[in-house]
C-alpha atoms as a PDB file:
ATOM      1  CA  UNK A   1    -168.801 -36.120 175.959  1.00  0.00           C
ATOM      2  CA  UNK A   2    -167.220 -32.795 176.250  1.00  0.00           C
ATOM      3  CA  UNK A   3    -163.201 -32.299 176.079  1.00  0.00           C
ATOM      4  CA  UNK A   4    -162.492 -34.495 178.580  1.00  0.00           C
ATOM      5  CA  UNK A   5    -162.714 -37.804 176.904  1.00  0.00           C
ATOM      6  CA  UNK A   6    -161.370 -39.202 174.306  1.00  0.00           C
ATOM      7  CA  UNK A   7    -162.012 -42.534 172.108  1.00  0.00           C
ATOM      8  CA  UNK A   8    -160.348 -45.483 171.911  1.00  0.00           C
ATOM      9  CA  UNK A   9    -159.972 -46.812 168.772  1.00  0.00           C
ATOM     10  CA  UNK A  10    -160.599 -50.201 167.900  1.00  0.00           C
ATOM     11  CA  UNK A  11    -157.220 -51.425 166.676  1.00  0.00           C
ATOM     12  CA  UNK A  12    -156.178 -49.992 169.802  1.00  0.00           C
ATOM     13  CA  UNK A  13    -158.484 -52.397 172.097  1.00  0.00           C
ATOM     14  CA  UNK A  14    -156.343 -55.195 172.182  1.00  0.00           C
ATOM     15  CA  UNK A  15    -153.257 -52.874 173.687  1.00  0.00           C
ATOM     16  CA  UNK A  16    -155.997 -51.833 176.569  1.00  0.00           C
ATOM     17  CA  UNK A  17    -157.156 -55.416 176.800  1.00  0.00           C
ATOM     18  CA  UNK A  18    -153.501 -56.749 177.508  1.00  0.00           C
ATOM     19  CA  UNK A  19    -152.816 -54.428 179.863  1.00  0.00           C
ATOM     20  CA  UNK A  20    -155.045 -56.185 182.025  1.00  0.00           C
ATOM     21  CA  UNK A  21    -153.352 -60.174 181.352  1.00  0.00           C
ATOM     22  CA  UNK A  22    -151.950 -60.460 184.982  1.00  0.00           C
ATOM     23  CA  UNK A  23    -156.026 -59.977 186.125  1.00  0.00           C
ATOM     24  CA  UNK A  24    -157.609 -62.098 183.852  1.00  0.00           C
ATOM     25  CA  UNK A  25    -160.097 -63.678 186.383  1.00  0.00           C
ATOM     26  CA  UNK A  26    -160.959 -60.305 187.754  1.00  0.00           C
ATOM     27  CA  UNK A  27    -163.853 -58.628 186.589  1.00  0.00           C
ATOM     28  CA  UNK A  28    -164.078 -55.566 183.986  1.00  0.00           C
ATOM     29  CA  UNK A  29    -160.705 -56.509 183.333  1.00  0.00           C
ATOM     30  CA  UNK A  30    -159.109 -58.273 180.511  1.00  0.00           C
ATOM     31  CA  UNK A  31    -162.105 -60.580 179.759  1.00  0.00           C
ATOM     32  CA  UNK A  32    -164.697 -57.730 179.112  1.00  0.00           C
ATOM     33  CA  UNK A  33    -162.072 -55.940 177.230  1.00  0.00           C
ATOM     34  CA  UNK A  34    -162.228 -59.435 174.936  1.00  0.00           C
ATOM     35  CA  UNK A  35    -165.866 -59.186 174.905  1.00  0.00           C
ATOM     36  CA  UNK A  36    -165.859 -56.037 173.294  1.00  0.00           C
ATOM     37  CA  UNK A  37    -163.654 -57.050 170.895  1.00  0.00           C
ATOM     38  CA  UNK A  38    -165.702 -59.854 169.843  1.00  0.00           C
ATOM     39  CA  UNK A  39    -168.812 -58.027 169.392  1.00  0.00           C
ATOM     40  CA  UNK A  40    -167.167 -55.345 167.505  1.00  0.00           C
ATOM     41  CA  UNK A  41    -165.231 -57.894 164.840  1.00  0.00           C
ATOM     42  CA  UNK A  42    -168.496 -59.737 165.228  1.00  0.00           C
ATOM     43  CA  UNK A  43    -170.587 -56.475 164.165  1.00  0.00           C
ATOM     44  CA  UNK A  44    -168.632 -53.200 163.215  1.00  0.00           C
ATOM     45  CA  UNK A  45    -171.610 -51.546 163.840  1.00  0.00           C
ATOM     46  CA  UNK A  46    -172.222 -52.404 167.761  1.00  0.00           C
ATOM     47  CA  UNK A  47    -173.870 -49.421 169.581  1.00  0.00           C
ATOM     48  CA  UNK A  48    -170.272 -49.797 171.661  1.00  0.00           C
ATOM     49  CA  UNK A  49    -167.593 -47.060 172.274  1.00  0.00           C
ATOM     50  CA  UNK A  50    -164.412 -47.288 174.650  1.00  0.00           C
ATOM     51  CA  UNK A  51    -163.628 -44.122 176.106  1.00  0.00           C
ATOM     52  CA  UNK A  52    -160.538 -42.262 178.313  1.00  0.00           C
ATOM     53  CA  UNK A  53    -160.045 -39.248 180.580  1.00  0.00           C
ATOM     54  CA  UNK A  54    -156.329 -40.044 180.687  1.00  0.00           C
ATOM     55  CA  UNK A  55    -153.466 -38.875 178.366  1.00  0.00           C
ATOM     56  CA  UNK A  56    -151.544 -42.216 179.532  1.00  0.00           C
ATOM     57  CA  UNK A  57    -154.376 -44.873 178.990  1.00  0.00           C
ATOM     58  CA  UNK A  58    -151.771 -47.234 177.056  1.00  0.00           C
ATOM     59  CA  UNK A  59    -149.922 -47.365 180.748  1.00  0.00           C
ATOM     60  CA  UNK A  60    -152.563 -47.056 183.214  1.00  0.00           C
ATOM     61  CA  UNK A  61    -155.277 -48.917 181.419  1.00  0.00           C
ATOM     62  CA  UNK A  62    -158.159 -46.292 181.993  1.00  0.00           C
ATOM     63  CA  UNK A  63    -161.003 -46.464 180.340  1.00  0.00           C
ATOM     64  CA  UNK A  64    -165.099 -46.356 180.138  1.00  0.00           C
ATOM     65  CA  UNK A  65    -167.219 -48.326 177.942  1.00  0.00           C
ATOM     66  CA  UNK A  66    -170.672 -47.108 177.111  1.00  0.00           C
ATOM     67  CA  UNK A  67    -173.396 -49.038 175.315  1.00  0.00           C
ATOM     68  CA  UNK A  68    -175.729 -45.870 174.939  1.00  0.00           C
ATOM     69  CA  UNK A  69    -178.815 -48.288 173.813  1.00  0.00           C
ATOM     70  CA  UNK A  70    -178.852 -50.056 177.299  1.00  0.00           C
ATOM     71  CA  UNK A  71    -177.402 -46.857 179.082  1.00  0.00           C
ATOM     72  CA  UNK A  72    -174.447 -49.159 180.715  1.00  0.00           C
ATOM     73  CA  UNK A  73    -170.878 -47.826 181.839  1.00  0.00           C
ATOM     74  CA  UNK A  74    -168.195 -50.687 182.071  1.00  0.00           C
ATOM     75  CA  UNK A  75    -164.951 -48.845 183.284  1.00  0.00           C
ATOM     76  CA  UNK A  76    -161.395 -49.685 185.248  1.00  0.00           C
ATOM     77  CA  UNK A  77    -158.076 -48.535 186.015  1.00  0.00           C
ATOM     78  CA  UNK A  78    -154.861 -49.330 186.710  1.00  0.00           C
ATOM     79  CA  UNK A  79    -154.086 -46.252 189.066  1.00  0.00           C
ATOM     80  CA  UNK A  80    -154.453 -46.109 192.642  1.00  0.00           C
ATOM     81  CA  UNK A  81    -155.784 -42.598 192.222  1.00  0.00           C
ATOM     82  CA  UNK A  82    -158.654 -42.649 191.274  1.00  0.00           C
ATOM     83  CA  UNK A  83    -159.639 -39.299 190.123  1.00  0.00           C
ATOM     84  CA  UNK A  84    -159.201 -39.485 186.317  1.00  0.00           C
ATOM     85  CA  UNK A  85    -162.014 -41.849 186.984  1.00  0.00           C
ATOM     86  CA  UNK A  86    -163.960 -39.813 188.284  1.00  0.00           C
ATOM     87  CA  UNK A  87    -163.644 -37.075 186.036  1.00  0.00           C
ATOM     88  CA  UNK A  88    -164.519 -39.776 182.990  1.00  0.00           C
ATOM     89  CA  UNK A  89    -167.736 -41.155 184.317  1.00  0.00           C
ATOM     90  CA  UNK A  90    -168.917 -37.299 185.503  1.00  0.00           C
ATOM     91  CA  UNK A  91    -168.187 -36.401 181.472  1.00  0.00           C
ATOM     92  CA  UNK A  92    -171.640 -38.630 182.019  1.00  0.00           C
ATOM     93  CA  UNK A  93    -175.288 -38.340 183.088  1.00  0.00           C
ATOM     94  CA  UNK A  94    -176.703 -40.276 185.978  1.00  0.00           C
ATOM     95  CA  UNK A  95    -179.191 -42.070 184.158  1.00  0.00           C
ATOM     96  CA  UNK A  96    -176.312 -44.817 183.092  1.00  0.00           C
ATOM     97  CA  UNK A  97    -175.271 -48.255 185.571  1.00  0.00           C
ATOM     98  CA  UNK A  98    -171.846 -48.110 186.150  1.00  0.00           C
ATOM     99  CA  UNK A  99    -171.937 -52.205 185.936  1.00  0.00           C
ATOM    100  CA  UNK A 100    -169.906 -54.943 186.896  1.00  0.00           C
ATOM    101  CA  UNK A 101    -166.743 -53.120 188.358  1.00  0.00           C
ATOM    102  CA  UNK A 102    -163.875 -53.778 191.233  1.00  0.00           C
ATOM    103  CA  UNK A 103    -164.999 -53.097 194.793  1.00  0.00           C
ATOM    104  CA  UNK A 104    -161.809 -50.736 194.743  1.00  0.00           C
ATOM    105  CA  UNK A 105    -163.350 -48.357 192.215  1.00  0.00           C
ATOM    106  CA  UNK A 106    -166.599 -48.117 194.753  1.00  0.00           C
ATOM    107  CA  UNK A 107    -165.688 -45.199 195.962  1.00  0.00           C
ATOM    108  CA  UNK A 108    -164.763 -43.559 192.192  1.00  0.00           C
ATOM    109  CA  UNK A 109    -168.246 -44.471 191.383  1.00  0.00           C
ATOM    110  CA  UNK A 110    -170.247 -43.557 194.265  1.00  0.00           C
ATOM    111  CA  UNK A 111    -168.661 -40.204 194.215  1.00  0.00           C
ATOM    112  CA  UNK A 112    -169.816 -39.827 190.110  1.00  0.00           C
ATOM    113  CA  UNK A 113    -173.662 -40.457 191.472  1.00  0.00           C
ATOM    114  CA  UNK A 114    -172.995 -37.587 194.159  1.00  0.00           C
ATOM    115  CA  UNK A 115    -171.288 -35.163 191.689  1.00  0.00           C
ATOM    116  CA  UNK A 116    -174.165 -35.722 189.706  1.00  0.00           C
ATOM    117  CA  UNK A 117    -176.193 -34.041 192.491  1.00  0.00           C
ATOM    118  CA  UNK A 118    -178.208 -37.231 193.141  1.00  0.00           C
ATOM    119  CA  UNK A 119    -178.020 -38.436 197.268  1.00  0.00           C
ATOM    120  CA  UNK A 120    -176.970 -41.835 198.563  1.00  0.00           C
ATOM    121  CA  UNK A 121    -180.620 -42.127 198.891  1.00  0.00           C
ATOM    122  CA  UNK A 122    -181.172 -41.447 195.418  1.00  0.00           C
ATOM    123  CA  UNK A 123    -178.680 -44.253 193.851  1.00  0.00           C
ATOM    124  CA  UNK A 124    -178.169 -47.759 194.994  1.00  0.00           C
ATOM    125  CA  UNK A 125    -174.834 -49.973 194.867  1.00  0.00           C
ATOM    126  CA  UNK A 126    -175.611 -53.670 194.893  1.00  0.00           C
ATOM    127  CA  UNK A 127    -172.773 -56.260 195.141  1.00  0.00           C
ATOM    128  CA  UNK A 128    -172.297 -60.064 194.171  1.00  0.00           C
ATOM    129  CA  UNK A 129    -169.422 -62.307 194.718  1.00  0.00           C
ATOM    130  CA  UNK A 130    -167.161 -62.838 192.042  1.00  0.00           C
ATOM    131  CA  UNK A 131    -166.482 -66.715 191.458  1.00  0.00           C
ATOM    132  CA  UNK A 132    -164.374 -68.158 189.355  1.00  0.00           C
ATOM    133  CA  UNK A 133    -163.174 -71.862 188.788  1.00  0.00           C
ATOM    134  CA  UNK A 134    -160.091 -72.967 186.931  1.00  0.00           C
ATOM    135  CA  UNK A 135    -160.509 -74.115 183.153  1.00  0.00           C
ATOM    136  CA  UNK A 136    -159.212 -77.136 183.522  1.00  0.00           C
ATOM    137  CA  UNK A 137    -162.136 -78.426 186.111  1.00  0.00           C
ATOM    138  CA  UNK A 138    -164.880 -76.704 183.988  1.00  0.00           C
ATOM    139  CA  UNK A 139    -163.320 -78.965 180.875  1.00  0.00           C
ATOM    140  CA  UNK A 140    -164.477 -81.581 182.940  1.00  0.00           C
ATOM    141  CA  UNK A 141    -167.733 -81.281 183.842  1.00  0.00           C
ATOM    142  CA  UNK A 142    -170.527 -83.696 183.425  1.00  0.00           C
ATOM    143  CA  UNK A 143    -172.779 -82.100 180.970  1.00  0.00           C
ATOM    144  CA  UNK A 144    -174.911 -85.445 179.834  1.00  0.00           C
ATOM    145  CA  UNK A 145    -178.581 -84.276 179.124  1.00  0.00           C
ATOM    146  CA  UNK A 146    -181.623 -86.006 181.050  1.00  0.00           C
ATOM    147  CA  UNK A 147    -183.872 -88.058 178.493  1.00  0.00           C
ATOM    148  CA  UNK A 148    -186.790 -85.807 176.786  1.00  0.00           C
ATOM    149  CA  UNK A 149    -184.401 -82.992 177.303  1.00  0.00           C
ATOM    150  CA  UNK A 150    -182.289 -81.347 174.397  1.00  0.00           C
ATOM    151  CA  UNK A 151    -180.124 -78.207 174.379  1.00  0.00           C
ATOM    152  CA  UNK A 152    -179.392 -75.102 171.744  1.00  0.00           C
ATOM    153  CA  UNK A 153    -178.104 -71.370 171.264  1.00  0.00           C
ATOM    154  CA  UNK A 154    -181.818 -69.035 172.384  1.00  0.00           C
ATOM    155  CA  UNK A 155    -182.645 -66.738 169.858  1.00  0.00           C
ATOM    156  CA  UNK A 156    -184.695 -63.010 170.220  1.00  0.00           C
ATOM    157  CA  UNK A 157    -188.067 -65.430 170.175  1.00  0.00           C
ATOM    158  CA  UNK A 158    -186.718 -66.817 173.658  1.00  0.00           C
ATOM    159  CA  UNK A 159    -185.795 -62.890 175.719  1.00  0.00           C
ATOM    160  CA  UNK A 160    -189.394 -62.432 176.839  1.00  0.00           C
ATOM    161  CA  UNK A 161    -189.715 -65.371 178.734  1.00  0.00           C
ATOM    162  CA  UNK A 162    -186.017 -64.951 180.228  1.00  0.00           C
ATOM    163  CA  UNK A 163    -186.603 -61.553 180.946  1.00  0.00           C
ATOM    164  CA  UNK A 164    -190.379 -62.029 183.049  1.00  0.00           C
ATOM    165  CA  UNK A 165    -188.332 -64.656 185.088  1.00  0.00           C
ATOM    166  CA  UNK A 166    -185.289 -62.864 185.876  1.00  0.00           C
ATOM    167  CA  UNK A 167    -185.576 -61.232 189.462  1.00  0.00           C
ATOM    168  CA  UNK A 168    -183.011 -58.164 188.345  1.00  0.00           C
ATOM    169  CA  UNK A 169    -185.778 -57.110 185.492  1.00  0.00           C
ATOM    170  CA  UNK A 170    -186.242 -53.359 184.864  1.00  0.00           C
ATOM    171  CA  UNK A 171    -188.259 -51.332 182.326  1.00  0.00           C
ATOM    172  CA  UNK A 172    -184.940 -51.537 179.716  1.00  0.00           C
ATOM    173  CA  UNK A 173    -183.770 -54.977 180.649  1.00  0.00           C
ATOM    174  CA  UNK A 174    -185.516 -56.619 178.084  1.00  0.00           C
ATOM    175  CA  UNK A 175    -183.004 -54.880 175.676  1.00  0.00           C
ATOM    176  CA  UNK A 176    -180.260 -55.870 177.992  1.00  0.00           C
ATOM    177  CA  UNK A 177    -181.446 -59.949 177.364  1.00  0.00           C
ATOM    178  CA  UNK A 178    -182.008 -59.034 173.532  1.00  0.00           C
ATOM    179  CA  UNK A 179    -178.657 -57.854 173.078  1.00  0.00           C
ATOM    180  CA  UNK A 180    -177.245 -60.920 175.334  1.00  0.00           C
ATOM    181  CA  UNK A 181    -178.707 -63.470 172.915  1.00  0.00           C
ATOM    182  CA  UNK A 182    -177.276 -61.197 170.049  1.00  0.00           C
ATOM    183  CA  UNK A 183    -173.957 -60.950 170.452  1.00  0.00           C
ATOM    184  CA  UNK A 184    -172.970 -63.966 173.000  1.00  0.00           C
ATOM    185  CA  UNK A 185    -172.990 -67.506 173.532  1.00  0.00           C
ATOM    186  CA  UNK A 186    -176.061 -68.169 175.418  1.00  0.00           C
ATOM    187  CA  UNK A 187    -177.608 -72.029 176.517  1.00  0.00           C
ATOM    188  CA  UNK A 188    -181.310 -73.422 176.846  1.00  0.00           C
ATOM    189  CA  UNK A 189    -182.525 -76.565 177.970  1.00  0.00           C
ATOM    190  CA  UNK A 190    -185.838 -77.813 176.229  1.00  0.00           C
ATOM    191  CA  UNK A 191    -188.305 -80.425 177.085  1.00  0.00           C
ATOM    192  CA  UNK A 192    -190.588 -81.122 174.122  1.00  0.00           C
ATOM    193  CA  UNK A 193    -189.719 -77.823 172.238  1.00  0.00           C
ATOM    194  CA  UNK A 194    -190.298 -75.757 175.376  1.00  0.00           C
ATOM    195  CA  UNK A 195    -187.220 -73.678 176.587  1.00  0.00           C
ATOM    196  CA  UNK A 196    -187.256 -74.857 180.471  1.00  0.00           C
ATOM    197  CA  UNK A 197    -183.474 -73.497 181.891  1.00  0.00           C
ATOM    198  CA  UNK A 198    -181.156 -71.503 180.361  1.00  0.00           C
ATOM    199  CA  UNK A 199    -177.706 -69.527 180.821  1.00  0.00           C
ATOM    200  CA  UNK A 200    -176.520 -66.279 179.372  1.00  0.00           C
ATOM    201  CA  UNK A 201    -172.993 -65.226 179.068  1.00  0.00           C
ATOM    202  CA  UNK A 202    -173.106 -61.148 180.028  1.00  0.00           C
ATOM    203  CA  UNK A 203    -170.545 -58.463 179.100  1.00  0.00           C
ATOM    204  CA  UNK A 204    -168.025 -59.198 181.701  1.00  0.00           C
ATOM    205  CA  UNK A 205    -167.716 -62.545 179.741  1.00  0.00           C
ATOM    206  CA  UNK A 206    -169.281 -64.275 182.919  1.00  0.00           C
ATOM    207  CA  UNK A 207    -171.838 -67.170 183.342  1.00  0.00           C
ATOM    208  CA  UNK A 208    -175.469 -64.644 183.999  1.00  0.00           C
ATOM    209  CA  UNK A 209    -178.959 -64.654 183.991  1.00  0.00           C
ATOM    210  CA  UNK A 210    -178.833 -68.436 185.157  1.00  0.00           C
ATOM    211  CA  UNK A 211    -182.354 -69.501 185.739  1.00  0.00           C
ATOM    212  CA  UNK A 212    -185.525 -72.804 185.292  1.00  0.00           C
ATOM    213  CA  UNK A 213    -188.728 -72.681 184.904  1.00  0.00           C
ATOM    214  CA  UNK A 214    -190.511 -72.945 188.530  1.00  0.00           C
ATOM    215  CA  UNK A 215    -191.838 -76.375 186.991  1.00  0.00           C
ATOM    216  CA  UNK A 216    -188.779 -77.678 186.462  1.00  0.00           C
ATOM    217  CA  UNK A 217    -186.596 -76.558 189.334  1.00  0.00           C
ATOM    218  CA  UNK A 218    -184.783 -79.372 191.500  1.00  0.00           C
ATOM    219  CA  UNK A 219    -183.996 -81.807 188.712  1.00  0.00           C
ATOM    220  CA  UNK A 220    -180.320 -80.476 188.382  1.00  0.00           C
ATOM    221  CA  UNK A 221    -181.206 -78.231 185.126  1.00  0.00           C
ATOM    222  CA  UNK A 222    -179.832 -74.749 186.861  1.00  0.00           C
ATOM    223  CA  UNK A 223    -176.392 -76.648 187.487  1.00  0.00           C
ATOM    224  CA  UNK A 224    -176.681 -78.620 183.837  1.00  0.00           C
ATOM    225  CA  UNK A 225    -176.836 -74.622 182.221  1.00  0.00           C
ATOM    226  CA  UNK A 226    -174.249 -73.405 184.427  1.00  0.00           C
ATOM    227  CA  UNK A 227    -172.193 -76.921 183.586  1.00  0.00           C
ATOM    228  CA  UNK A 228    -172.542 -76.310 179.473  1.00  0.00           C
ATOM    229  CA  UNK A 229    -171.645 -72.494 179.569  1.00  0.00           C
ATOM    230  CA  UNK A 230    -168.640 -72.845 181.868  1.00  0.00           C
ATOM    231  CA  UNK A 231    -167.310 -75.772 179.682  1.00  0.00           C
ATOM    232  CA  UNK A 232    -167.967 -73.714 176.065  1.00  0.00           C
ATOM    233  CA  UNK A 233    -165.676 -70.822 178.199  1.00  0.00           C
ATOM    234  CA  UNK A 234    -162.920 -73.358 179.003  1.00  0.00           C
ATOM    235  CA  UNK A 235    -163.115 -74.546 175.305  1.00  0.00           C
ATOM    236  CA  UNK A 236    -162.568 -71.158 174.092  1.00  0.00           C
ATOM    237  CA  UNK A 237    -159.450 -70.473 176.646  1.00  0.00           C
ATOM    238  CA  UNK A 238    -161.341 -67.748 178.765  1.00  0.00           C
ATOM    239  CA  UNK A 239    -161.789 -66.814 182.324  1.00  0.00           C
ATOM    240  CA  UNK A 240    -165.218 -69.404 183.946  1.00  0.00           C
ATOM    241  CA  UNK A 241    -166.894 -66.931 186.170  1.00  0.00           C
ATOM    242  CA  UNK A 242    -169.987 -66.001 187.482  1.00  0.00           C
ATOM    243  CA  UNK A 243    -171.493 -63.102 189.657  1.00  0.00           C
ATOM    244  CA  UNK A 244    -173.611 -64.346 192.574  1.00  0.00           C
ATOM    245  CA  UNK A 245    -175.417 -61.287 193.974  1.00  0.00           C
ATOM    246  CA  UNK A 246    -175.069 -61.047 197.850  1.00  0.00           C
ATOM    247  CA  UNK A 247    -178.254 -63.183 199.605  1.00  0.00           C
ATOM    248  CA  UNK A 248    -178.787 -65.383 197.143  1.00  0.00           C
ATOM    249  CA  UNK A 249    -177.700 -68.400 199.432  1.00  0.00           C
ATOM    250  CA  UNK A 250    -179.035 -71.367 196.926  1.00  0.00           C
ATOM    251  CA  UNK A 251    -177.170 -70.111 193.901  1.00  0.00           C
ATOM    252  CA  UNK A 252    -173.875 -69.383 195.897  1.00  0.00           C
ATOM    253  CA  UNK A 253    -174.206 -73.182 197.000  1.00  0.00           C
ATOM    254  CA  UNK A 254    -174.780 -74.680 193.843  1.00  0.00           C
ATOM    255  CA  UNK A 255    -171.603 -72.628 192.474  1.00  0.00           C
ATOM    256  CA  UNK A 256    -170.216 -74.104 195.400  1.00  0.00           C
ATOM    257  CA  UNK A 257    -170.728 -77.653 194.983  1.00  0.00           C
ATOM    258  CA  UNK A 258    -169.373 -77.058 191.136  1.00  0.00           C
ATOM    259  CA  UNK A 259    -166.106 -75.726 192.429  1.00  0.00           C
ATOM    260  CA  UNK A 260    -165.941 -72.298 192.271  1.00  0.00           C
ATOM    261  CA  UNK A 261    -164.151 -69.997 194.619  1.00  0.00           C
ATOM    262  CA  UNK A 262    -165.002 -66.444 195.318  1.00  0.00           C
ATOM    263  CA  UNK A 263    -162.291 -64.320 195.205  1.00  0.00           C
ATOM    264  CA  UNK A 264    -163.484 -60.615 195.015  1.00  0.00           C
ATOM    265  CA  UNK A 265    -166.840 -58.678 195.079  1.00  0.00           C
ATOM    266  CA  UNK A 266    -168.073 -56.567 192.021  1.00  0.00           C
ATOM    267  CA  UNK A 267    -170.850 -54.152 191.471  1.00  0.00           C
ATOM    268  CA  UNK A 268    -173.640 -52.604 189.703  1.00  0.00           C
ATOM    269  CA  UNK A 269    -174.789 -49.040 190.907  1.00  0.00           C
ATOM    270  CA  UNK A 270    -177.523 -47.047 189.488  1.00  0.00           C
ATOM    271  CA  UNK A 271    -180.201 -44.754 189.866  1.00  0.00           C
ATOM    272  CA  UNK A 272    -183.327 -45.568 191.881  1.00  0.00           C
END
């Protein structure tokens, strides 16, 4: 990492994670702070480490995660100068996503990928709407099961088949689902034993992955998913949100016609 980083510790997480209480419903922020916390008191020895270019991280809140195994960079800060950021994420190769961040740190990012020596044609940024809905609606959702139909956690046995499906697959993301199903809540809907829709909760501690089996699409079992993980997130007192990357126009309606409100875009950017 060179000299210009330095960790985190993990007693130390929940100071960085509070910083970040008056943007709980924003992404990268105090929710995926949580996250991290979770996994790590879940398993001490989570391929995780938080990171920080900046002597005065326990005021400005700077930081950047990295999960080496999936080659992901969660990162944020509280400064409107953005160029301790910058100097963190270059104290990195290209070959990581910078995931899930603020629109404002766009430029903080982009400018990482260029220091790198890589051109705009050589990286891509793609964007989603963040959407959130307030706790108390998600506590009341409908989530009554269709007959034949029953509902679990998924297991390692079930990340093949949500990885083929998902339209965001890569070489690694298999890993990415794997490690999903490891350390988070996830949902799946089954019809006689076979896993038919299903919902993921991904590091930003938002609703992902959300997808049915092309036989079983249009009987409500995409918003039934979506229904059970939103209401487990209310029933745990954290953020309901979900990413809903730009274009998709039937999952931004069925988010819709739930309730949620978009309130902010967030990206991904990586190497192409």
């Amino acid at each position: 990492m060179g000299n210009k980083l330095k960790e985190i510790p993990f007693e130390k997480w929940p100071q960085l994670r509070d910083l970040y209480r008056h943007l709980i419903d924003s992404p990268s922020c105090y929710n995926t702070i949580q996250t991290f916390i979770d996994w790590y008191s879940l398993d001490p020895n989570v391929p995780l480490t938080i990171y920080t270019p900046s002597d005065e991280w326990d005021k400005d809140g700077t930081y950047i995660a990295h999960l080496p195994p999936l080659d992901y960079l969660y990162c944020n800060t509280l400064k409107d100068d953005l160029s301790d950021l910058v100097h963190g994420l270059n104290c990195f190769d290209n070959s990581n996503m910078v995931a899930g961040f603020q629109e404002r740190l766009l430029p903080a990012v982009e400018k990482h990928f260029l220091d790198s020596g890589l051109t705009r044609e050589q990286f891509l940024s793609v964007g989603a709407e963040w959407k959130t809905i307030s706790r108390e609606k998600a506590l009341n959702f409908n989530t009554v099961l269709p007959n034949n139909t029953t509902t679990k956690d998924l297991d390692k046995s079930h990340a093949e088949q949500i990885n083929d499906v998902w339209p965001h697959k890569s070489q690694d993301s298999l890993n990415y689902v794997k490690h999903l199903i490891k350390y988070n809540k996830s949902v799946g809907i089954f019809e006689d034993n076979n896993l038919v829709a299903w919902c993921l909760i991904e590091p930003l501690g938002s609703l992902s992955l959300l997808q049915v089996e092309e036989s079983h699409k249009r009987r409500g079992l995409g918003k039934l998913a979506a229904k059970l993980i939103s209401k487990y997130l209310a029933e745990n007192n954290a953020p309901v949100a979900a990413a809903v990357v730009f274009g998709n126009v039937a999952s931004r309606c069925m988010f819709q016609q739930l309730g949620f409100k978009a309130n902010e875009n967030v990206y991904w950017t990586f190497r192409v």
